[in-house]
Protein backbone atom coordinates (compact mmCIF):
# COMPACT_ATOMS: atom_id res chain seq x y z
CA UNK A 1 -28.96 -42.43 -49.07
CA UNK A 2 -30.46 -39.36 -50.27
CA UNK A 3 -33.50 -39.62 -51.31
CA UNK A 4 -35.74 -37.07 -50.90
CA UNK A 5 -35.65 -32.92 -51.50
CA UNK A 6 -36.50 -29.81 -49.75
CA UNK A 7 -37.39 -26.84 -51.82
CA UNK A 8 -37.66 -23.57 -50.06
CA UNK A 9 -38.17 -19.62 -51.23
CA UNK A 10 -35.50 -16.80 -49.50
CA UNK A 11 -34.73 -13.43 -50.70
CA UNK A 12 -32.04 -13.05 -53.22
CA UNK A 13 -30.24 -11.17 -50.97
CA UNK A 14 -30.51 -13.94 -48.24
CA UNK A 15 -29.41 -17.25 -50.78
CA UNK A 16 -26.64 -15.16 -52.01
CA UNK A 17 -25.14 -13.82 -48.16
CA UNK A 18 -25.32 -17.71 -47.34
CA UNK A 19 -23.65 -19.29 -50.50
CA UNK A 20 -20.87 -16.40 -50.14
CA UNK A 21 -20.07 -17.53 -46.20
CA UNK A 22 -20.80 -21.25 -46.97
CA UNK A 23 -18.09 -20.66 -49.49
CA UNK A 24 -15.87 -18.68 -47.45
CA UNK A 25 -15.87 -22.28 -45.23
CA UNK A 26 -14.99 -24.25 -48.10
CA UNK A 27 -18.39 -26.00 -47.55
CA UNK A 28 -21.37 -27.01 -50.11
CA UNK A 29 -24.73 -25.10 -49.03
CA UNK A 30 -26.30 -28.48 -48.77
CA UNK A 31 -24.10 -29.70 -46.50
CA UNK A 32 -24.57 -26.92 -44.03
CA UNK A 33 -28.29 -27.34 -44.25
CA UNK A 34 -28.52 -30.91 -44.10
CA UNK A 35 -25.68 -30.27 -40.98
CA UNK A 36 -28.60 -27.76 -39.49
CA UNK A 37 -31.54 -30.28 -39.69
CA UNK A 38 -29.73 -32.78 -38.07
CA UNK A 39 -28.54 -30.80 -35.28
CA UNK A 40 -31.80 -29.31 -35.29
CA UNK A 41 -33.85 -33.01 -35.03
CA UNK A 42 -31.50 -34.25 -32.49
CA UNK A 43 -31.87 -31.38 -30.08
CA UNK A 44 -35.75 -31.53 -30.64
CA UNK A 45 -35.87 -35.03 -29.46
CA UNK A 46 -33.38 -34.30 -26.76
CA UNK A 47 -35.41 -32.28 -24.99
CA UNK A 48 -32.72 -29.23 -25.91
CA UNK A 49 -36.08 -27.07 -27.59
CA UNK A 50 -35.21 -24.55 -30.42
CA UNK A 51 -31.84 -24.06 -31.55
CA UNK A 52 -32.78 -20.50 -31.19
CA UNK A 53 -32.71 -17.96 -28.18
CA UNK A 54 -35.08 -15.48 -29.10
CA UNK A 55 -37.10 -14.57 -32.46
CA UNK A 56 -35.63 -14.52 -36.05
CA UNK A 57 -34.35 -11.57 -37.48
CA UNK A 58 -33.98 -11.01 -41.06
CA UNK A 59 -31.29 -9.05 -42.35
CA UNK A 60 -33.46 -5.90 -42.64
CA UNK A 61 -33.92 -6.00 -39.25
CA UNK A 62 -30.55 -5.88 -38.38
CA UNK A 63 -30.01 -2.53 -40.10
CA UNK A 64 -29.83 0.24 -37.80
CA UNK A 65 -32.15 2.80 -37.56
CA UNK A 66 -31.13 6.37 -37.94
CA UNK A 67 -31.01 8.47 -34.89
């Protein structure tokens, strides 16, 4: 039963780039997050640490800098 909420702040930019690839899957946003947190709890109590490798890079980061 759902019965709590989550409310978070992103970029435009970021909200839109995930709706647009959630969509692409045929998937609701909210499922793919609630799909995260649950991976994300169940490797956290499995002893499996972060579900990331290295530090987070936003999508500004990513852009290459000119030579």
């Amino acid at each position: 039963m759902k019965d709590a909420g989550i409310r978070i702040r992103v970029e435009k930019e970021l909200r839109t780039a995930f709706v647009e690839a959630c969509q692409a899957e045929d998937r609701l946003a909210s499922n793919v997050l609630r799909d995260f947190m649950q991976t994300y709890v169940a490797r956290r109590q499995g002893g499996q640490g972060d579900l990331f490798s290295g530090p987070v890079r936003r999508p500004e980061q990513l852009k290459r800098k000119p030579a």
